[in-house]
N, C-alpha and C. Protein backbone atom coordinates (compact mmCIF):
# COMPACT_ATOMS: atom_id res chain seq x y z
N UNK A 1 18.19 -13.56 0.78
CA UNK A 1 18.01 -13.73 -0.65
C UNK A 1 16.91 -14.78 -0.89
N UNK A 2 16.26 -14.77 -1.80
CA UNK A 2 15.33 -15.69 -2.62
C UNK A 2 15.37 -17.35 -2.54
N UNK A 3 15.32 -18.14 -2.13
CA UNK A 3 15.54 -19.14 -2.68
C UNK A 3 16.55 -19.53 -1.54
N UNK A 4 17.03 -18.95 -0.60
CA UNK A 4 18.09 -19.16 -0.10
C UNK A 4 19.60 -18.91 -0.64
N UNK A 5 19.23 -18.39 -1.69
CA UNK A 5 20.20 -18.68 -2.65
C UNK A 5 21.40 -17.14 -2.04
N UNK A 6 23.09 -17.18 -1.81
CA UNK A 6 23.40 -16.06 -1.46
C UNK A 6 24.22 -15.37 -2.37
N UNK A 7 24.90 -14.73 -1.35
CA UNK A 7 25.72 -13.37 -2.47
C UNK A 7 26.55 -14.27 -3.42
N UNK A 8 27.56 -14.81 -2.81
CA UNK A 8 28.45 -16.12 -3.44
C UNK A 8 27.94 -17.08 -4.52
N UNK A 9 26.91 -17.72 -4.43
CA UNK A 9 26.10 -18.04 -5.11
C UNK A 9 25.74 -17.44 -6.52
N UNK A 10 24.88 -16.11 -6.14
CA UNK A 10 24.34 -15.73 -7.19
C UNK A 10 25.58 -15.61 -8.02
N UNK A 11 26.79 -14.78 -7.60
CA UNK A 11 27.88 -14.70 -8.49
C UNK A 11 28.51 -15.56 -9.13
N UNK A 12 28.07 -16.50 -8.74
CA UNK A 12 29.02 -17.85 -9.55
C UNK A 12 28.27 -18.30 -10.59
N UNK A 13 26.77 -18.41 -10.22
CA UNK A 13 26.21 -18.32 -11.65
C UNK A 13 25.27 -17.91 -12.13
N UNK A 14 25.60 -16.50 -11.93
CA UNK A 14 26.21 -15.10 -12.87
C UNK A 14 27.61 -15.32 -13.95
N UNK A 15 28.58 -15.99 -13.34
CA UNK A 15 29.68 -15.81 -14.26
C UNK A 15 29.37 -17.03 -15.01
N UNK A 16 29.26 -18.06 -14.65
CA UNK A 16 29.07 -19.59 -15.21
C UNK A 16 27.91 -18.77 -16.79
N UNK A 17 27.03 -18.93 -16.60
CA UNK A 17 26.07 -17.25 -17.69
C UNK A 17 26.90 -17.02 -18.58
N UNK A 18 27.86 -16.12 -18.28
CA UNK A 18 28.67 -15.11 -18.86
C UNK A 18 29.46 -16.12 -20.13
N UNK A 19 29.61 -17.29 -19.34
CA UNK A 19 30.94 -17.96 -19.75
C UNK A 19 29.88 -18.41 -21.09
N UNK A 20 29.48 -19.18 -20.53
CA UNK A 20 28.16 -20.10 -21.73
C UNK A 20 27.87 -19.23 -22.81
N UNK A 21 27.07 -17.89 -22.21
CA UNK A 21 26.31 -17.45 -23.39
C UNK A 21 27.13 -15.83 -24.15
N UNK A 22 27.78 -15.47 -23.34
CA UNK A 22 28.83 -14.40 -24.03
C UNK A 22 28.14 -13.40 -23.40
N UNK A 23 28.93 -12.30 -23.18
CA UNK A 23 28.21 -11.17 -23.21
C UNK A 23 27.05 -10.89 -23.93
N UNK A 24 27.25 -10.67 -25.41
CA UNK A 24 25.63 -10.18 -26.09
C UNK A 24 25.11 -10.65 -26.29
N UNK A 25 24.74 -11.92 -26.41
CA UNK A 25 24.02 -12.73 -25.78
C UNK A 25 22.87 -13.09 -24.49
N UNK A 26 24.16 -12.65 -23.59
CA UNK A 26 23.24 -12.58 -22.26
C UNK A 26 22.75 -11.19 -22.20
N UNK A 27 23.35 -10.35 -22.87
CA UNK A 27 22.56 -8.85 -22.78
C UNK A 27 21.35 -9.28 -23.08
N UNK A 28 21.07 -9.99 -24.87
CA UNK A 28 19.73 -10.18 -25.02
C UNK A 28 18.91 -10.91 -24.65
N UNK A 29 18.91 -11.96 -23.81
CA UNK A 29 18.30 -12.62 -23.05
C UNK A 29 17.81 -12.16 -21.55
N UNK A 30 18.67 -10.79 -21.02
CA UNK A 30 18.30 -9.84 -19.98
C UNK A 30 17.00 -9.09 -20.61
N UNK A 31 17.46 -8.86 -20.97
CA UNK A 31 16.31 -7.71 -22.22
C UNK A 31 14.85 -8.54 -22.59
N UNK A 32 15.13 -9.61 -23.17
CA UNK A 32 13.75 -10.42 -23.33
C UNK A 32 12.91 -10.56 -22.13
N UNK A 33 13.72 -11.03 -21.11
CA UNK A 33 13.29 -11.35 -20.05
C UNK A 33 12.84 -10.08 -19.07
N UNK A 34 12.97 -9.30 -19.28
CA UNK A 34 12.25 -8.36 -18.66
C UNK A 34 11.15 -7.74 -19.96
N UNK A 35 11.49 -7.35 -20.48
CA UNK A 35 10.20 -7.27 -21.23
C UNK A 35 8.93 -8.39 -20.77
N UNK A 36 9.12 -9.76 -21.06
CA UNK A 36 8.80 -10.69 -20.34
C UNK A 36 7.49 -10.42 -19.18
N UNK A 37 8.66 -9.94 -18.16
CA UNK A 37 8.34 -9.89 -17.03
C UNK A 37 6.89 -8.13 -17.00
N UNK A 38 7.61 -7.41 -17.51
CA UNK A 38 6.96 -6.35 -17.55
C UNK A 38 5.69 -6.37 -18.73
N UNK A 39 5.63 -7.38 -19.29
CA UNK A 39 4.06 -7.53 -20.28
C UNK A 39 3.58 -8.07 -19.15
N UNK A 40 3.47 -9.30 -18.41
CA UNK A 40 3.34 -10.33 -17.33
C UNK A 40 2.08 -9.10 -16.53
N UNK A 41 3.07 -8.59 -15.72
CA UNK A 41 2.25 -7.91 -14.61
C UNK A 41 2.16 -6.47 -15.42
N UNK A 42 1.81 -6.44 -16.71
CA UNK A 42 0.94 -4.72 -17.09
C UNK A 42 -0.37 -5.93 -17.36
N UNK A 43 0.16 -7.21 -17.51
CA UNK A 43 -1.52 -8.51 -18.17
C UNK A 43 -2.50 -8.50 -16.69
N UNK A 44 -1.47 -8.45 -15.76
CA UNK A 44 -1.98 -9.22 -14.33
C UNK A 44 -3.20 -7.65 -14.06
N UNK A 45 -2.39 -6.82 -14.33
CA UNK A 45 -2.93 -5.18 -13.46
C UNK A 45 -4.26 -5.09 -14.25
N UNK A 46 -4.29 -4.99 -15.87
CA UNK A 46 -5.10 -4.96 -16.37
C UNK A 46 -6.23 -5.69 -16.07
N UNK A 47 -6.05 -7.09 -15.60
CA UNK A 47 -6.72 -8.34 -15.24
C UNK A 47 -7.81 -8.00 -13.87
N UNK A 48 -6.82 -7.06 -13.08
CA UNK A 48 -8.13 -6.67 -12.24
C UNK A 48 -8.44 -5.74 -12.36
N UNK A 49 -8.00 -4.74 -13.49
CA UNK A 49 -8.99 -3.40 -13.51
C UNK A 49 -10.41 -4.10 -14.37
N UNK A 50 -10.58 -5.22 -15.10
CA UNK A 50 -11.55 -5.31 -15.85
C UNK A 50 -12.69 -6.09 -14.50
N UNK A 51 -12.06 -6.80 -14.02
CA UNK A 51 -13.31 -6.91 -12.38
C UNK A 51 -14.24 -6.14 -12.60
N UNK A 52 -15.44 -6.38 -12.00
CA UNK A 52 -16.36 -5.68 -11.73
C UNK A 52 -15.99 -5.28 -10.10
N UNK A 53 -16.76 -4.12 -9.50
CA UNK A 53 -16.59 -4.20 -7.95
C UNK A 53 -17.73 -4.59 -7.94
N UNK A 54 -16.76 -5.49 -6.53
CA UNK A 54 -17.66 -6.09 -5.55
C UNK A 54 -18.48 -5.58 -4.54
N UNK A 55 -19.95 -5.73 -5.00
CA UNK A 55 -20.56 -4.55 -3.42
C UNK A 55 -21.06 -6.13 -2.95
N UNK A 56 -21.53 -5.65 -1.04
CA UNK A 56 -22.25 -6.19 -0.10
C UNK A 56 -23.47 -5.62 0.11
């Protein structure tokens, strides 16, 4: 896992999450966050289609 971080781990806070922010809540904060993530790298991809190529 990531970070070192393991199965046990992630699940605990995963639930600790749950507890804090409620279910719909954390639904919408899943949701932001990938959106997030998925503007991120469609910015990054775009970023090198505008490159010029490089010749030698």
């Amino acid at each position: 896992m990531p970070f070192g971080i393991g199965t046990t781990e992630l699940v605990i806070i995963l639930v600790i999450a749950l507890l804090i922010f409620g279910p719909s809540r954390l639904a919408g904060i899943g949701s932001s966050l990938g959106k997030a993530i998925r503007d991120f790298r469609k910015s990054v991809k775009e970023e090198d289609n505008d490159e010029p190529a490089k010749t030698s």
